[in-house]
N, C-alpha and C. Protein backbone atom coordinates (compact mmCIF):
# COMPACT_ATOMS: atom_id res chain seq x y z
N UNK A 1 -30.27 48.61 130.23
CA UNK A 1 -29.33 49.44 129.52
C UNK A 1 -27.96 49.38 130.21
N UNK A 2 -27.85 49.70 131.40
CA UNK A 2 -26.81 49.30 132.13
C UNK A 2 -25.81 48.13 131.90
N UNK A 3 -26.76 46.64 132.16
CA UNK A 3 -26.29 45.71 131.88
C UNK A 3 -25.80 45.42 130.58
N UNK A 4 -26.32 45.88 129.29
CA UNK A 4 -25.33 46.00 127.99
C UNK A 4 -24.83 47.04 128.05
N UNK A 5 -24.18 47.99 129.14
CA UNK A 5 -23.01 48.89 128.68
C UNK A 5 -21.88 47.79 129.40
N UNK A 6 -22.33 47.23 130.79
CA UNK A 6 -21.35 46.42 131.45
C UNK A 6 -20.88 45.28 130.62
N UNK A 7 -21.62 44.54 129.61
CA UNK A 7 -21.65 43.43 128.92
C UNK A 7 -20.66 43.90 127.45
N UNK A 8 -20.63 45.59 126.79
CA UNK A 8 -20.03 45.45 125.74
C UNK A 8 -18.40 46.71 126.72
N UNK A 9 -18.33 46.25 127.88
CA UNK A 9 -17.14 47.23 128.13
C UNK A 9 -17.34 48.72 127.96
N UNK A 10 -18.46 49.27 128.63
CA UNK A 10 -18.41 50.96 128.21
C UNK A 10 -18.42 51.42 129.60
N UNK A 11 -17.64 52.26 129.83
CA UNK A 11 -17.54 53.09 131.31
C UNK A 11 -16.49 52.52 132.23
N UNK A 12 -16.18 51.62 131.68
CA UNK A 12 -14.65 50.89 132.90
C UNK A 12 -13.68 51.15 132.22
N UNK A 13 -12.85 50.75 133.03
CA UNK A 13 -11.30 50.81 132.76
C UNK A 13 -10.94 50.29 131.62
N UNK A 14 -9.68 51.11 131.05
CA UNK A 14 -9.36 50.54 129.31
C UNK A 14 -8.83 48.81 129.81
N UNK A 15 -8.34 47.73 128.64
CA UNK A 15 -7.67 46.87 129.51
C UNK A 15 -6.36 47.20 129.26
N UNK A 16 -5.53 46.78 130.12
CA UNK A 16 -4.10 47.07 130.20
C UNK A 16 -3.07 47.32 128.73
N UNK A 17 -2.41 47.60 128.36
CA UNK A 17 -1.55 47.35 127.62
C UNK A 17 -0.79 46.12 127.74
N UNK A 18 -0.34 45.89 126.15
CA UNK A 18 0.07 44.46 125.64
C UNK A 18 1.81 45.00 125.57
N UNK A 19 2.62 44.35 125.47
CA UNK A 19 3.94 44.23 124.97
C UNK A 19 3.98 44.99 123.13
N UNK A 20 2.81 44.33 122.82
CA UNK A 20 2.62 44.74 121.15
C UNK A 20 2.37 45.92 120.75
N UNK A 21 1.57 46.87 122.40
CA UNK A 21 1.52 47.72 122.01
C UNK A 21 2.52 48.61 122.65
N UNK A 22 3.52 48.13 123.71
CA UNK A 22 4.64 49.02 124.23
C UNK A 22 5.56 49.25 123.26
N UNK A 23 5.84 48.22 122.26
CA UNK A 23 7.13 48.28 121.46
C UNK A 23 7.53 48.97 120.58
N UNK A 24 6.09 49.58 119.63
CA UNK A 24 6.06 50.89 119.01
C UNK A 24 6.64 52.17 119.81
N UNK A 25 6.35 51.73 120.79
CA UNK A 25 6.63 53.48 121.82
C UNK A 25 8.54 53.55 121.90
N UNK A 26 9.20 52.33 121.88
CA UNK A 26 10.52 52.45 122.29
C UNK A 26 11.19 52.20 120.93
N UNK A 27 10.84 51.22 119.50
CA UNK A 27 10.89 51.26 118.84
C UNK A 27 10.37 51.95 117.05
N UNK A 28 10.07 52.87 117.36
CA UNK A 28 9.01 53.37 116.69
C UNK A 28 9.71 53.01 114.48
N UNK A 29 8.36 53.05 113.86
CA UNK A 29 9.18 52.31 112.64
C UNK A 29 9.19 53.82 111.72
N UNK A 30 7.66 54.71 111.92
CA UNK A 30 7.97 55.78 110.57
C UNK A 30 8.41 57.35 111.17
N UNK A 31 8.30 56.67 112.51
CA UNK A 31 9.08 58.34 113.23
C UNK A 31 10.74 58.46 113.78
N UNK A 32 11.14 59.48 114.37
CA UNK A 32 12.54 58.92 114.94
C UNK A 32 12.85 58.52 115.72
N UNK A 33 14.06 57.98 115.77
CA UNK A 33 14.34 56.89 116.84
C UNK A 33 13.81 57.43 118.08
N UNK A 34 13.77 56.40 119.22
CA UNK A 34 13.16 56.76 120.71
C UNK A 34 14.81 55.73 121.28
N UNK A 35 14.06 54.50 121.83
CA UNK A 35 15.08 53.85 122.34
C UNK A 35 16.04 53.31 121.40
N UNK A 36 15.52 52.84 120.23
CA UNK A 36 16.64 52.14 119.32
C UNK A 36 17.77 52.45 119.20
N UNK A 37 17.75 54.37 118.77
CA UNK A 37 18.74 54.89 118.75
C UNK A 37 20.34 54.37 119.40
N UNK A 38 19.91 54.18 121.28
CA UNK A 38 21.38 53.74 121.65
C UNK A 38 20.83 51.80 121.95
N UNK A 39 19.70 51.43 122.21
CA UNK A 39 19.71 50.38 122.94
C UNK A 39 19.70 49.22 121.92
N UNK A 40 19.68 49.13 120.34
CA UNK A 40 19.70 48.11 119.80
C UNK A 40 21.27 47.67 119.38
N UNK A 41 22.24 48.46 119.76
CA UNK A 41 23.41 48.53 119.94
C UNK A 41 23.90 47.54 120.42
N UNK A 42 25.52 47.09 120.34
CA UNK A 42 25.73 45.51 121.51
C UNK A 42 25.50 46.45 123.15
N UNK A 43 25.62 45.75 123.90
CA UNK A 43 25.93 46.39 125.76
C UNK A 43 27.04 46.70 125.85
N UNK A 44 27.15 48.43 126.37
CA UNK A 44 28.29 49.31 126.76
C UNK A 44 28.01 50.25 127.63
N UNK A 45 28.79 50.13 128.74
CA UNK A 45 28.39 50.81 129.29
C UNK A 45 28.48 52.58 129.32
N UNK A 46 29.41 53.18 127.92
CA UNK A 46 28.91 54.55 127.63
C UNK A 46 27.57 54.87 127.18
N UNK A 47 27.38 53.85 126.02
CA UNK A 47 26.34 54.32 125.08
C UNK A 47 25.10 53.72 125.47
N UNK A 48 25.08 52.96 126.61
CA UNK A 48 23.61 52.08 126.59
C UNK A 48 23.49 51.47 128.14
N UNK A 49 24.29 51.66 129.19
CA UNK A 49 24.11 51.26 130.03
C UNK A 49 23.98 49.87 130.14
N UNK A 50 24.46 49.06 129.16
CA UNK A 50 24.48 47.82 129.47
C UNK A 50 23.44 47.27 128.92
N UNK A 51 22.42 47.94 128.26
CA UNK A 51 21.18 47.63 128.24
C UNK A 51 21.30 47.55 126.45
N UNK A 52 21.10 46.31 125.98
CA UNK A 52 21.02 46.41 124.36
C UNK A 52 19.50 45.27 124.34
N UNK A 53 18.83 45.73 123.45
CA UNK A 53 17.56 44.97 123.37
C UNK A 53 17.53 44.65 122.10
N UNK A 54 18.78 45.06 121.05
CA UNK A 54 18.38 44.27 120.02
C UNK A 54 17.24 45.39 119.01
N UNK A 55 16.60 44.41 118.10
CA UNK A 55 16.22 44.86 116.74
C UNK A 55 14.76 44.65 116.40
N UNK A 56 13.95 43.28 117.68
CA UNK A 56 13.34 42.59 117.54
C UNK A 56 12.26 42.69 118.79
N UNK A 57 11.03 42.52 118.94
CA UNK A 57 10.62 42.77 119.97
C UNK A 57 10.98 41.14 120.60
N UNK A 58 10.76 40.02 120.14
CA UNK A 58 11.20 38.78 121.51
C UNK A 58 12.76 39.36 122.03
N UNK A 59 13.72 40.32 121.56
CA UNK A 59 14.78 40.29 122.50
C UNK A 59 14.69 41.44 123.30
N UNK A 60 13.84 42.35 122.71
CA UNK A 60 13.80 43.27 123.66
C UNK A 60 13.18 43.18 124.72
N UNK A 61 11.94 42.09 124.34
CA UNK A 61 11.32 41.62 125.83
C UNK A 61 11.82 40.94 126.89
N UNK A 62 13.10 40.09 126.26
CA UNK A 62 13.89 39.09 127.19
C UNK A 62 15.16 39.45 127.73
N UNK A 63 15.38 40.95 126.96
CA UNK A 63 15.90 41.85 127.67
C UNK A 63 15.98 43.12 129.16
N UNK A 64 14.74 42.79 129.39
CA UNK A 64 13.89 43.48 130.32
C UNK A 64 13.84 42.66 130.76
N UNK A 65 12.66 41.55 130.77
CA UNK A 65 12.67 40.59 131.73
C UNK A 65 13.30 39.58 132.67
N UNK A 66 13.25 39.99 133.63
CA UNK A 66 14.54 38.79 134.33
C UNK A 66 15.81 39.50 134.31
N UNK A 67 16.18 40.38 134.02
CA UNK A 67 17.49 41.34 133.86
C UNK A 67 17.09 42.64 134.68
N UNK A 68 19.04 43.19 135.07
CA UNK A 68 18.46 44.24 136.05
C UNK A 68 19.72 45.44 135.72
N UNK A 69 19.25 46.25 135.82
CA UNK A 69 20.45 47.70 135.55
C UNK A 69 21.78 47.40 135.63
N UNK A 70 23.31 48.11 135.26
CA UNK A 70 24.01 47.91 135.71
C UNK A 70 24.08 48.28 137.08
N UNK A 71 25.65 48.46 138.08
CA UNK A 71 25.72 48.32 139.38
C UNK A 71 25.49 49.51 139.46
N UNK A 72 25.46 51.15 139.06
CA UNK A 72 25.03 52.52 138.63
C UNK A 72 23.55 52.55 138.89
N UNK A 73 23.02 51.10 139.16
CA UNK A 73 21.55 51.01 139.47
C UNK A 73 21.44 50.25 140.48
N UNK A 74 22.32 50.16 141.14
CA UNK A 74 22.10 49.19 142.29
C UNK A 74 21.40 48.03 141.53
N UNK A 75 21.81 47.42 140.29
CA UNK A 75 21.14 45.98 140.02
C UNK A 75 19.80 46.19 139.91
N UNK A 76 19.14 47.29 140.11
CA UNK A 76 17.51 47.16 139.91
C UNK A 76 16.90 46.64 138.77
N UNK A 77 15.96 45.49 139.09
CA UNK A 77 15.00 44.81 138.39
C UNK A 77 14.70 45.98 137.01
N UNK A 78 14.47 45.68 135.74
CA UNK A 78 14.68 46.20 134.92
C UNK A 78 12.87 46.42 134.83
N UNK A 79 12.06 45.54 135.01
CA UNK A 79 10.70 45.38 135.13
C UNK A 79 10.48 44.46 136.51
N UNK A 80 9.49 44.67 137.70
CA UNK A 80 9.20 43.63 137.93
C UNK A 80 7.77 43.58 138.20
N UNK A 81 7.17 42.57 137.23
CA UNK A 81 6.03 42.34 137.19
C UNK A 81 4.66 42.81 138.03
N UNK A 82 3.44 43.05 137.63
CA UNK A 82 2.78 43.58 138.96
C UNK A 82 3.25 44.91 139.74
N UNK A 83 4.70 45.47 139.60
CA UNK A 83 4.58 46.93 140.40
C UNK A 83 5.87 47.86 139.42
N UNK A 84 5.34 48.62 138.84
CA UNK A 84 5.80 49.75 138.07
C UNK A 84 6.53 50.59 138.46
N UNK A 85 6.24 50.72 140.23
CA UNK A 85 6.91 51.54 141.07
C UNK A 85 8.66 51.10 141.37
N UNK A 86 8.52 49.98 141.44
CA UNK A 86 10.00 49.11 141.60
C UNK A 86 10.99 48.10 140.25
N UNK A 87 9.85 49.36 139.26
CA UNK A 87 10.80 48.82 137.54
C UNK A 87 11.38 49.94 137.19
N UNK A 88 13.21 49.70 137.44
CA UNK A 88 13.77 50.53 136.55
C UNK A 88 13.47 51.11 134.77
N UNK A 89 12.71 50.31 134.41
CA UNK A 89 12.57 50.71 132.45
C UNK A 89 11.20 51.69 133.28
N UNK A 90 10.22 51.50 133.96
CA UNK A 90 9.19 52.25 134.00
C UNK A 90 9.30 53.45 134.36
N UNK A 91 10.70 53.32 135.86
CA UNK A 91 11.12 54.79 136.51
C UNK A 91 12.03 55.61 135.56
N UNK A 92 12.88 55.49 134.72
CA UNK A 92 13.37 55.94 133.70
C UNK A 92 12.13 56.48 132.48
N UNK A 93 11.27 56.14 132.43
CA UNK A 93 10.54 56.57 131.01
C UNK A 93 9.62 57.79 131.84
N UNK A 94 9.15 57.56 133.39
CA UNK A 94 8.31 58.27 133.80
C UNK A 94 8.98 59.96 134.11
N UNK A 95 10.19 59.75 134.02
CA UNK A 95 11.28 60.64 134.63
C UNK A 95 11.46 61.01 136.07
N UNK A 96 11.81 59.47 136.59
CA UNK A 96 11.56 59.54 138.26
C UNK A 96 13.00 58.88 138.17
N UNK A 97 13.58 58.96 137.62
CA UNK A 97 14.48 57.80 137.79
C UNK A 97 16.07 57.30 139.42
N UNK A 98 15.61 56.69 139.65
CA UNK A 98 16.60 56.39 141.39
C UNK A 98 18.07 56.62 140.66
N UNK A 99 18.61 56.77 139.42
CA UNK A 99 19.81 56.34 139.32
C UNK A 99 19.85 56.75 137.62
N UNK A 100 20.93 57.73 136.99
CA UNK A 100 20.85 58.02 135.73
C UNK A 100 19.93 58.95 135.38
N UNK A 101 19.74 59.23 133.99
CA UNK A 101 18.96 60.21 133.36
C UNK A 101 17.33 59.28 133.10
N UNK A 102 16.71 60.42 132.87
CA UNK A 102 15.38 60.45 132.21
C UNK A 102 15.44 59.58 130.84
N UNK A 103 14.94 58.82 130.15
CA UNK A 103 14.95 58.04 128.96
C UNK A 103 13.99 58.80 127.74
N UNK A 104 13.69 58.29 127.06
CA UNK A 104 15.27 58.32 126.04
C UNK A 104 16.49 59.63 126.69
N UNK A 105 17.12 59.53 126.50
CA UNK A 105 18.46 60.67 126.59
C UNK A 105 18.57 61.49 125.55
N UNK A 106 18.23 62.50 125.27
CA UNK A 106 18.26 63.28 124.11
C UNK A 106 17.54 62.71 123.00
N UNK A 107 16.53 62.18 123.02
CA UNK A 107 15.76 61.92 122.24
C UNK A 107 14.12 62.70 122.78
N UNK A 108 13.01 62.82 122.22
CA UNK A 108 11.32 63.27 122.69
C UNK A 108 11.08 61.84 123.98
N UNK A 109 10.40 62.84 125.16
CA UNK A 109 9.95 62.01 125.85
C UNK A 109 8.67 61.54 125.76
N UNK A 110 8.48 60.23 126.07
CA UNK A 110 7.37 60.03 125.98
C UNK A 110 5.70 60.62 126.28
N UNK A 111 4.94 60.50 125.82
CA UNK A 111 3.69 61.21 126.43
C UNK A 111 3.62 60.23 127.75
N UNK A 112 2.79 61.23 128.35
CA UNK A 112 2.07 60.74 129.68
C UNK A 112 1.11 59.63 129.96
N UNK A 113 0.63 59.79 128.60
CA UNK A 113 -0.24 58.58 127.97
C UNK A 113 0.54 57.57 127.90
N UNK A 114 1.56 57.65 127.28
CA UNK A 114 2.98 56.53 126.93
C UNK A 114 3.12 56.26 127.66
N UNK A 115 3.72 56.81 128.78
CA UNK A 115 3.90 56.56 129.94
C UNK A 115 2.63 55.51 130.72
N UNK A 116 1.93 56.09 131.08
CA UNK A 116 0.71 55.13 131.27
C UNK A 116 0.45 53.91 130.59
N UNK A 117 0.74 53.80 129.92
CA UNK A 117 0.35 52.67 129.02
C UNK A 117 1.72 51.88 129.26
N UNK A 118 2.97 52.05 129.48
CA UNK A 118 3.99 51.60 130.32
C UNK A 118 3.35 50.82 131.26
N UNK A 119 2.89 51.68 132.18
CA UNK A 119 2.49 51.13 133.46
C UNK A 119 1.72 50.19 134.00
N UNK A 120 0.52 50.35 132.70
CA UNK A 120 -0.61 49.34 132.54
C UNK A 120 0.21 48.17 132.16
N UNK A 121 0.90 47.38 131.34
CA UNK A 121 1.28 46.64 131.10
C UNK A 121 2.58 45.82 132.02
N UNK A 122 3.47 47.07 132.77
CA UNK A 122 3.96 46.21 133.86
C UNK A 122 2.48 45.60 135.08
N UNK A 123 1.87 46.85 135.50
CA UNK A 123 0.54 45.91 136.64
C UNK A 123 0.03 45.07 136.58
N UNK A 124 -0.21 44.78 135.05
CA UNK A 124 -0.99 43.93 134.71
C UNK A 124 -0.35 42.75 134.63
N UNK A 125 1.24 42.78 134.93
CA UNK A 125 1.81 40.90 134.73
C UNK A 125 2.96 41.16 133.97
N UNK A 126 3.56 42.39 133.01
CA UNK A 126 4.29 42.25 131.92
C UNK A 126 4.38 41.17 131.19
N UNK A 127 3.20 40.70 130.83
CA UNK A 127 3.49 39.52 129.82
C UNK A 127 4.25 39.91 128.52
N UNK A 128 4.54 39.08 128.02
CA UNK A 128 5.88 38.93 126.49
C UNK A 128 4.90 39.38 125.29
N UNK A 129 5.82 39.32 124.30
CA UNK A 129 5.37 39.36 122.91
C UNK A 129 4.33 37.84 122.37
């Protein structure tokens, strides 16, 4: 019995979150805006910190990735792969943030769950869309 709970995944860890499923959380389509609001915008540094991801999840992913805060962030890695602790998009959503406000900015914060599920998906590698 054991061995088919281990064999169909029952009692372990969920697996990580996908990109597919982060993008609903920052883009959401039948609720209100979260991140879209300022970040699908061009880059400014009033309204968006520099940070525009566009409309689409491949730019919002290639927006994060490999990119890092403005200098208001000391340049911090925007994600970096494997540690959640040293990704500005993760420390901003968790409301820890080294530099700036809590994310969204006047918009609902994410659940804790959301949050988590953030996190799972930077540890796990941040792979793309």
């Amino acid at each position: 019995m054991i061995l088919l709970a281990a064999v169909l995944g029952c009692g372990g860890d969920p697996p990580p979150a996908t990109f597919a499923e982060i993008y609903p959380l920052l883009f959401p389509v039948e609720t209100k805006p979260q991140c879209n609001f300022c970040h699908s915008l061009p880059p400014n540094q009033k309204s968006n910190g520099m940070l525009s991801m566009g409309t689409d999840p491949a730019t919002a992913y290639a927006a994060l990735i490999g990119a890092t805060g403005h200098a208001d962030c000391e340049a911090m890695p925007y994600i970096v792969p494997g540690d959640p602790s040293a990704s500005l998009f993760y420390l901003k959503l968790a409301g820890i943030p080294p530099c700036g406000s809590r994310m969204p900015l006047g918009g609902s914060q994410l659940s804790q769950a959301d949050v988590d599920m953030v996190a799972s998906w930077i540890s796990a590698g941040a792979e793309g869309p």
